[in-house]
Protein backbone atom coordinates (compact mmCIF):
# COMPACT_ATOMS: atom_id res chain seq x y z
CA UNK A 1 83.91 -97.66 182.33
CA UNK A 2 87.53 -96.35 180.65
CA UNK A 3 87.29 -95.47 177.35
CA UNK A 4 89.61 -93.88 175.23
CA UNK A 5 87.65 -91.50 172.87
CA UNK A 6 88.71 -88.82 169.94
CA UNK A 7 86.19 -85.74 170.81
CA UNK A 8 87.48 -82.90 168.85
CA UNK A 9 90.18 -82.32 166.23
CA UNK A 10 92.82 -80.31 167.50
CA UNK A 11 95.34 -80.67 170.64
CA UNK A 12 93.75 -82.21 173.12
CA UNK A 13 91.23 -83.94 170.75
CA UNK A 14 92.19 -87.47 172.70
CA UNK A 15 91.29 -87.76 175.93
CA UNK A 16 90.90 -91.18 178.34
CA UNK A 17 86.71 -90.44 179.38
CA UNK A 18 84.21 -92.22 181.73
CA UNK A 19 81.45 -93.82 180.12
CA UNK A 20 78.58 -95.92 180.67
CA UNK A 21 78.84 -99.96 180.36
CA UNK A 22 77.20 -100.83 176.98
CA UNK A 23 74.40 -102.97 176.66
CA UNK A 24 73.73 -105.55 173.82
CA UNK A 25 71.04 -105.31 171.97
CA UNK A 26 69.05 -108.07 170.71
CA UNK A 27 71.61 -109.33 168.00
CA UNK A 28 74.77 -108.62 169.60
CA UNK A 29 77.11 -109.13 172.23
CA UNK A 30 79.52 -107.30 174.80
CA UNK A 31 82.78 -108.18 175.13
CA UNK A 32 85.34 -107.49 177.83
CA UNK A 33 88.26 -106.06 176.15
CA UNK A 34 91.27 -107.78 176.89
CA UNK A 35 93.37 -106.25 174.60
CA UNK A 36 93.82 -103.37 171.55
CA UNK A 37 96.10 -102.93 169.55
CA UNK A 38 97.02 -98.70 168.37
CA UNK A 39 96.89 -99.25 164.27
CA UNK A 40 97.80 -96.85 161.47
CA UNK A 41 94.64 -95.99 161.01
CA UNK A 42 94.16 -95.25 165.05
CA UNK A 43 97.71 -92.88 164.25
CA UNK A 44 96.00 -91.24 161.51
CA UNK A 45 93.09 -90.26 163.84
CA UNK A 46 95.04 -89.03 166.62
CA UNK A 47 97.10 -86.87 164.11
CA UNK A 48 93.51 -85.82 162.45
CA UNK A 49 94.64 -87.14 158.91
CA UNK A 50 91.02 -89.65 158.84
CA UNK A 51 88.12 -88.79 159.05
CA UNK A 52 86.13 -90.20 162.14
CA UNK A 53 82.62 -89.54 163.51
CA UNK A 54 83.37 -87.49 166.80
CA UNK A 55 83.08 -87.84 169.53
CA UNK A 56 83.91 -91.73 169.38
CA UNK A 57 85.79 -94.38 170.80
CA UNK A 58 88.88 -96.22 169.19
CA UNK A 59 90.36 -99.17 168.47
CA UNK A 60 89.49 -102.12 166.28
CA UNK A 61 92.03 -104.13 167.02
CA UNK A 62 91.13 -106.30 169.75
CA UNK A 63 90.86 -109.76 171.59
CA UNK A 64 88.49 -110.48 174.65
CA UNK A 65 86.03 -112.34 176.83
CA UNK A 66 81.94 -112.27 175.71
CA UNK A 67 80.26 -110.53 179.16
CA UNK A 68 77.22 -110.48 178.14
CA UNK A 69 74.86 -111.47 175.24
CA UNK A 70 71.49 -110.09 173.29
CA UNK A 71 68.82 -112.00 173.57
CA UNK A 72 68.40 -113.19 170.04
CA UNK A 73 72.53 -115.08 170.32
CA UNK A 74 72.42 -118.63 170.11
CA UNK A 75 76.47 -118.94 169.33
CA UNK A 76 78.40 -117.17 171.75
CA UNK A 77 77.57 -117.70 175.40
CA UNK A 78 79.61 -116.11 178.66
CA UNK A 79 83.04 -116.48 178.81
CA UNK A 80 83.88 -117.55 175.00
CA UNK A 81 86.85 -115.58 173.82
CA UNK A 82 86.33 -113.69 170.73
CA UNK A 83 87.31 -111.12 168.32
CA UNK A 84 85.39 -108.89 165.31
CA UNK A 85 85.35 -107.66 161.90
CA UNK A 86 85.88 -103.95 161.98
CA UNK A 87 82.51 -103.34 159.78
CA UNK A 88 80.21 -102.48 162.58
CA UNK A 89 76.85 -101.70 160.02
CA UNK A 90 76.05 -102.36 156.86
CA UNK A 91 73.19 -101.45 155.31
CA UNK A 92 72.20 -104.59 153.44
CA UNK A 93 70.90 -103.02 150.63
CA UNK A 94 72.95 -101.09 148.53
CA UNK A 95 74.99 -103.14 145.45
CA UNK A 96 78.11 -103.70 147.33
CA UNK A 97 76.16 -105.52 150.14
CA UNK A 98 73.79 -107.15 147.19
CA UNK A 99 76.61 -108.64 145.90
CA UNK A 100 77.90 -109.98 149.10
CA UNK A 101 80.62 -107.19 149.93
CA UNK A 102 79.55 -105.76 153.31
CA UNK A 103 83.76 -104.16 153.69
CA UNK A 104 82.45 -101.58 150.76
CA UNK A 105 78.78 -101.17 151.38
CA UNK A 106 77.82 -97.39 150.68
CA UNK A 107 76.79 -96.76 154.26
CA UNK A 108 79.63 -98.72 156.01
CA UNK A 109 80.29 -97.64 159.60
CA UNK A 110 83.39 -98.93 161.08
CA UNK A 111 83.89 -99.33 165.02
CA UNK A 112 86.23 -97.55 166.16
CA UNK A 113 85.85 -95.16 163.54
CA UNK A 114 82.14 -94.32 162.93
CA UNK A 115 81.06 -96.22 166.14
CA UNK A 116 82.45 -96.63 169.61
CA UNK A 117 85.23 -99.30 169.17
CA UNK A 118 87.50 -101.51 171.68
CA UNK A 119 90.14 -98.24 173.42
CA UNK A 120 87.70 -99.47 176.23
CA UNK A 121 87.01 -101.39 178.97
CA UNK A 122 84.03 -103.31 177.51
CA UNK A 123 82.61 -103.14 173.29
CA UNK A 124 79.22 -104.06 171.57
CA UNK A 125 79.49 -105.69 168.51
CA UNK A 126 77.42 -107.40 165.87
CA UNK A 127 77.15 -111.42 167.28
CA UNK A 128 76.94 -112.65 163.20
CA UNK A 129 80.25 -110.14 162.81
CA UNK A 130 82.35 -111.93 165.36
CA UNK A 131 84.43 -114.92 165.56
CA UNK A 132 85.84 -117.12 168.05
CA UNK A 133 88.89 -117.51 169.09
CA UNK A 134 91.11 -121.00 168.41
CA UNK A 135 92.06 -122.74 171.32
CA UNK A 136 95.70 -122.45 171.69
CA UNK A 137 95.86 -118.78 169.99
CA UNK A 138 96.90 -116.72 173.02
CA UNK A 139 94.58 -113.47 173.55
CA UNK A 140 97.56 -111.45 172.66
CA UNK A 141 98.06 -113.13 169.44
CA UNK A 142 94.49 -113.32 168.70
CA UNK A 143 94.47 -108.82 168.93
CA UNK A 144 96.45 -108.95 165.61
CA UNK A 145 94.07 -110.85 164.22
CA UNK A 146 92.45 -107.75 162.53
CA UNK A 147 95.74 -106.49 160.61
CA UNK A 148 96.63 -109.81 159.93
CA UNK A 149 93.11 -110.38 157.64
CA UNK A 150 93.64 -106.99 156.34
CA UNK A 151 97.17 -108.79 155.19
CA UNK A 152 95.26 -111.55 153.73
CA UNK A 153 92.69 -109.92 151.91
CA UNK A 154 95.79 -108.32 150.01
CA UNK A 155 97.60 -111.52 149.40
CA UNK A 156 94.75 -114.05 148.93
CA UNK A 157 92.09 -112.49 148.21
CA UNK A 158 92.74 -109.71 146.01
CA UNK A 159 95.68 -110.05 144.75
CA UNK A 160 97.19 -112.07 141.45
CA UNK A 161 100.14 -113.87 143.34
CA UNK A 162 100.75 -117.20 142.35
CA UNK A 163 103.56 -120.32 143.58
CA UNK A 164 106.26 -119.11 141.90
CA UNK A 165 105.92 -115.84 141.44
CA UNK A 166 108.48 -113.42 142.47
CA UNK A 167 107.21 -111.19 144.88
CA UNK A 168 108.83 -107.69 146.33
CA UNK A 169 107.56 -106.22 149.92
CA UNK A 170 108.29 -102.38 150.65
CA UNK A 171 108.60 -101.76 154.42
CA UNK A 172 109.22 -104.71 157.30
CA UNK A 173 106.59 -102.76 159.48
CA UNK A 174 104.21 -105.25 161.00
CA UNK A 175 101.96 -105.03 157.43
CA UNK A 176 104.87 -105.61 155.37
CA UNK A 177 105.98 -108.75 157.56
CA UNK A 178 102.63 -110.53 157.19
CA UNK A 179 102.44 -109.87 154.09
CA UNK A 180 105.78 -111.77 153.34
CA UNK A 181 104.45 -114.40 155.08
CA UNK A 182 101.26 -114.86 153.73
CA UNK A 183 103.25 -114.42 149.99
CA UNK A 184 105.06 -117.54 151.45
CA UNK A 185 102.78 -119.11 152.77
CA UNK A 186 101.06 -118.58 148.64
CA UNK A 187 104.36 -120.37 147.00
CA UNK A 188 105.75 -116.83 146.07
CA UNK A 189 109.93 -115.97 146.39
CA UNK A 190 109.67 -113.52 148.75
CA UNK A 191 112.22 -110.68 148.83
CA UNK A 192 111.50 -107.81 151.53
CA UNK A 193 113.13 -104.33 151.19
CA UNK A 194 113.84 -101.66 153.76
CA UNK A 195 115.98 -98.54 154.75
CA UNK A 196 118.97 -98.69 156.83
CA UNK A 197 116.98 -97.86 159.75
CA UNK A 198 115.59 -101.38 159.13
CA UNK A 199 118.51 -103.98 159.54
CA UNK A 200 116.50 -105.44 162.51
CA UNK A 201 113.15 -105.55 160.62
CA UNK A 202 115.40 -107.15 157.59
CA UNK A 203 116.99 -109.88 160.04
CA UNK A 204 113.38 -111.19 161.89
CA UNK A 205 111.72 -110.83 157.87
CA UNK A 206 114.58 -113.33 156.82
CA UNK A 207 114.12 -115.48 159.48
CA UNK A 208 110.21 -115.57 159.54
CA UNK A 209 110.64 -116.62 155.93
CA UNK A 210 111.65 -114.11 153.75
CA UNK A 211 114.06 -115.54 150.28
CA UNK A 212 115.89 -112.02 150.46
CA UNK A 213 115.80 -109.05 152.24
CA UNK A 214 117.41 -105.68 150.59
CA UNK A 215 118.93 -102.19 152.00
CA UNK A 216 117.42 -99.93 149.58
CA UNK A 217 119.77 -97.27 150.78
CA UNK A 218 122.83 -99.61 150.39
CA UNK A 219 121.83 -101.21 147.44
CA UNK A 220 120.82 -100.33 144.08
CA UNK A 221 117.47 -102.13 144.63
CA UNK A 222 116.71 -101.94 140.38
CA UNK A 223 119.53 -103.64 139.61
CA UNK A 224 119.26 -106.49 142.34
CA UNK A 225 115.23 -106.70 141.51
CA UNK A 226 117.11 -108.32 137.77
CA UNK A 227 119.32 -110.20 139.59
CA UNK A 228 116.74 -111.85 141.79
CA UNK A 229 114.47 -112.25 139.25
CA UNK A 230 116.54 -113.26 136.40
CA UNK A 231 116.18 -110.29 134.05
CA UNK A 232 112.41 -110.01 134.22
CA UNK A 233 111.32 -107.69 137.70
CA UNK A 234 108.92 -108.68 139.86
CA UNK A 235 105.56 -109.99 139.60
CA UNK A 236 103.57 -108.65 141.97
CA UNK A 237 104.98 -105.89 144.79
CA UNK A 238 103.27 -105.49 148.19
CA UNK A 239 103.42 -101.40 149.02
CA UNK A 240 103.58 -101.71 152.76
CA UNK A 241 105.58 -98.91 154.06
CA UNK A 242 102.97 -95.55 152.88
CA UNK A 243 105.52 -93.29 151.63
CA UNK A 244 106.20 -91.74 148.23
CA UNK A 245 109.76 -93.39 148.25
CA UNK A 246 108.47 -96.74 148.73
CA UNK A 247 105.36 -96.63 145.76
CA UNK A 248 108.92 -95.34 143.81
CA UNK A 249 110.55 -97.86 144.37
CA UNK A 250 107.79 -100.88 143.58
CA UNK A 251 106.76 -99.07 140.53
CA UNK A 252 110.93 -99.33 139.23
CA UNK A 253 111.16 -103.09 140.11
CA UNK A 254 107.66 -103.95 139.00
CA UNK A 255 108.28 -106.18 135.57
CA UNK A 256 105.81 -105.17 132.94
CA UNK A 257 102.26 -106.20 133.39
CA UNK A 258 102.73 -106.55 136.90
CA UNK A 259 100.83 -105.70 139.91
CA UNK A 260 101.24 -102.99 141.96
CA UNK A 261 99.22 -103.79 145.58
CA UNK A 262 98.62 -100.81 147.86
CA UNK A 263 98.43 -102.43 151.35
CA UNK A 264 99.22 -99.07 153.73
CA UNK A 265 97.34 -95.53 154.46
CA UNK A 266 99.84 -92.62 153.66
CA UNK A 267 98.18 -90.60 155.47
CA UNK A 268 98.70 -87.83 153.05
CA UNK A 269 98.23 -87.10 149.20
CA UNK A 270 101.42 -86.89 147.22
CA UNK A 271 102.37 -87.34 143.05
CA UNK A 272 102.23 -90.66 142.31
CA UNK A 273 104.44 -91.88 139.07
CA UNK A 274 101.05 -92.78 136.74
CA UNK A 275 103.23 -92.68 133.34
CA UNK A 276 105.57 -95.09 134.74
CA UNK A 277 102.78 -97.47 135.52
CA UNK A 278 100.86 -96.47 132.04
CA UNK A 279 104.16 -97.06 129.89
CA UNK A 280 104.32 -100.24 131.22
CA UNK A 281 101.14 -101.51 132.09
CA UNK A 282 101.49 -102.15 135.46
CA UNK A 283 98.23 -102.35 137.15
CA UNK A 284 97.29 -101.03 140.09
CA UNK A 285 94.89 -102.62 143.04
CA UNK A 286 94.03 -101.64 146.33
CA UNK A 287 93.38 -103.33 149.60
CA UNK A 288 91.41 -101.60 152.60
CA UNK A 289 90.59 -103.42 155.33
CA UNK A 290 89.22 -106.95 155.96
CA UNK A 291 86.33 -109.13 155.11
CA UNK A 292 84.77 -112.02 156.63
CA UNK A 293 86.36 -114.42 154.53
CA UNK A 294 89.64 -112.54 155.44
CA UNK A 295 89.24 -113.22 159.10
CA UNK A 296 87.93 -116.56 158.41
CA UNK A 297 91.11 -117.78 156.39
CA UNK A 298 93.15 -115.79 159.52
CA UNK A 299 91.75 -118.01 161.85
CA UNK A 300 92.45 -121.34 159.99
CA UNK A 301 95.95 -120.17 159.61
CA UNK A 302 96.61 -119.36 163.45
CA UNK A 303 94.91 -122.19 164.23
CA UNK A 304 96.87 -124.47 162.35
CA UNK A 305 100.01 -122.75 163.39
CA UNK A 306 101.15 -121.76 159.59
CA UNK A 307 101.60 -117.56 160.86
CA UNK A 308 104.57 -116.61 163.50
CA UNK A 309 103.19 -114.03 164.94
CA UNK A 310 105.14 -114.15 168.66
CA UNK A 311 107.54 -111.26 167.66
CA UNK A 312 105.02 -108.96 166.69
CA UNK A 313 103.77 -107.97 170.26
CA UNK A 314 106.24 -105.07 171.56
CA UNK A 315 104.90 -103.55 174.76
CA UNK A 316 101.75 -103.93 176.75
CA UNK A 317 100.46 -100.75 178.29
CA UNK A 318 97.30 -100.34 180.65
CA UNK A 319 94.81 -98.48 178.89
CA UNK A 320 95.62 -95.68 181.62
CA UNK A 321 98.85 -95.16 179.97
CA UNK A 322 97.89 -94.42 176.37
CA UNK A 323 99.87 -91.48 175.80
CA UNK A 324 102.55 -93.15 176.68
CA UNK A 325 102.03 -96.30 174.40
CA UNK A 326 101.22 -93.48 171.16
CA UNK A 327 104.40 -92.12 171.71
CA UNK A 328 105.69 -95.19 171.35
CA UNK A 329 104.12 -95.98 167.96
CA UNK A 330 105.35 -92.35 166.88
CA UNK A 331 108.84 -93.45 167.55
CA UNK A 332 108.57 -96.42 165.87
CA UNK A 333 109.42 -98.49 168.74
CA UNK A 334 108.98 -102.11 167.43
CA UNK A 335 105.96 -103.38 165.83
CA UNK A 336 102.33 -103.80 167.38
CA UNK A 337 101.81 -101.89 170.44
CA UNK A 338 98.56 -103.33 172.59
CA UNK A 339 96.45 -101.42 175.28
CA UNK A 340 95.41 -103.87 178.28
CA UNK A 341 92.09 -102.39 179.12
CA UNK A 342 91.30 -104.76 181.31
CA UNK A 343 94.65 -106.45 183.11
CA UNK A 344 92.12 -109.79 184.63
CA UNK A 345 90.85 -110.23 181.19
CA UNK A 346 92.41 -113.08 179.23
CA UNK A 347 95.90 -113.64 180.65
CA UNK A 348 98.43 -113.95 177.99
């Protein structure tokens, strides 16, 4: 089979390979990939700024058809459409997993990362680590279903928003336009900020349900965070963009003893403004990733039709023409760019 695989760092280091078919093992299944979306984290790979366990294959991302199954399955059977948590193994044993938190177990591999992920014609995965797919959730839709639990683990799960709060998003990038509508979604006034390379973004974040959206390099965003919030600053602000302008910005219109969520890999290490968040007690949580719960609230949400998700899909590109479809992600072209590994697999 195809399988698009990072072997070394360095130019070059990403090349499209022939491999052999995977086969299940007792408690998993293989799944024909219909399609993968290129994430950040995929970017950062590529561009060797993460860490990955070479040579392996990408992409965690993904939507497809169950081709085959281990012999100890009882809930999947041929042809149910599926997708998977990103955790690949846990160990089961160390005090994240003891306390129920496979996403930050000690030995975590992630596929796609640390094992051979879904850049591929066909992927193993973990049967108790999948989930299926809603009936009327397209297989397209159902690819983002992996950033859009990340999303909701930051919203949700981790963070302290509450109806009514008032709630600043840096960065209408795909991340940054879930998140605004999950924050809706939570009862928060959503305002969503950008550059002026973002008046697109800005429109489709204001009519996916955004309260305001804001030029940062037209307005002075400090002095409309008072006047959207009465005086006060925000409650809670979503960092969703990954650059040192953007954690700048939240930090300014953060009120005090608010929270600062990190959604987004930078990529990169840079100063970050600790004083400013000290002063003023701000605090500061993180995000990485998504748990089962995360994909399991995802689902209920798609499948009661409560996430737009239809404008997020940019281009489609057969898995033969991945360089192409990077570029495209370098360029910014849109939002989610998918692979089509299989073009039978899954129609729309």
């Amino acid at each position: 089979m195809k399988a698009l695989r990072k072997i070394h760092s360095g130019e070059g280091g990403v090349r499209l390979c022939e491999v052999e078919i995977p086969v299940p093992a007792e408690d998993e299944i293989r799944v024909k990939v219909a399609y993968v979306g290129i994430c950040g984290t995929d970017m950062h790979i590529i561009e060797d700024e993460y860490q990955a366990d070479m040579p392996v294959t990408m992409g965690h991302e993904f939507s497809g058809i169950v081709d085959a199954v281990g012999t100890g399955v009882s809930n999947y059977q041929l042809g149910d459409r599926v997708t998977a948590m990103t955790v690949g193994y846990a160990c089961g044993k160390c005090r994240p997993c003891r306390q129920g938190n496979e996403l930050k177990c000690n030995h975590r591999k992630s596929i796609g990362t640390h094992m051979d992920g879904a850049m591929a014609q066909y992927v193993v995965v973990k049967a108790d680590r999948a989930f299926h797919i809603p009936e009327g959730v397209s297989m397209k839709t159902a690819a983002l279903t992996e950033p859009v639990s990340c999303c909701a683990r930051s919203v949700i799960e981790v963070s302290a928003v509450s109806a009514g709060d008032y709630v600043y998003v840096s960065g209408p990038g795909v991340m940054g336009q879930l998140v605004a509508q999950l924050a809706h979604i939570a009862g928060a006034y959503v305002t969503v900020g950008g550059t002026d390379r973002d008046h697109e973004r800005l429109k489709l974040a204001k009519e996916l349900g955004a309260d305001v959206v804001v030029d940062v390099t037209e307005e002075d965003i400090e002095k409309r965070a008072l006047e959207i919030t009465h005086g006060e600053g925000f409650d809670v602000v979503y960092e969703c963009a990954g650059v040192r302008a953007s954690t700048d910005t939240c930090l300014q219109v953060l009120r005090k003893m608010g929270q600062y969520v990190q959604v987004c890999l930078f990529g990169k290490v840079f100063p970050f403004n600790m004083d400013a968040a000290l002063i003023g007690e701000k605090h500061i949580v993180n995000s990485f990733a998504a748990d089962r719960s995360s994909f399991e609230i995802t689902l209920r949400l798609l499948e009661a039709g409560r996430l737009r998700l239809e404008n997020f899909v940019t281009a489609v590109y057969p898995l033969e023409q991945w360089k192409q479809a990077v570029e495209a992600v370098r360029r910014k072209a849109g939002y989610k760019i998918l692979l089509q590994p299989n073009p039978d697999c899954g129609g729309e």
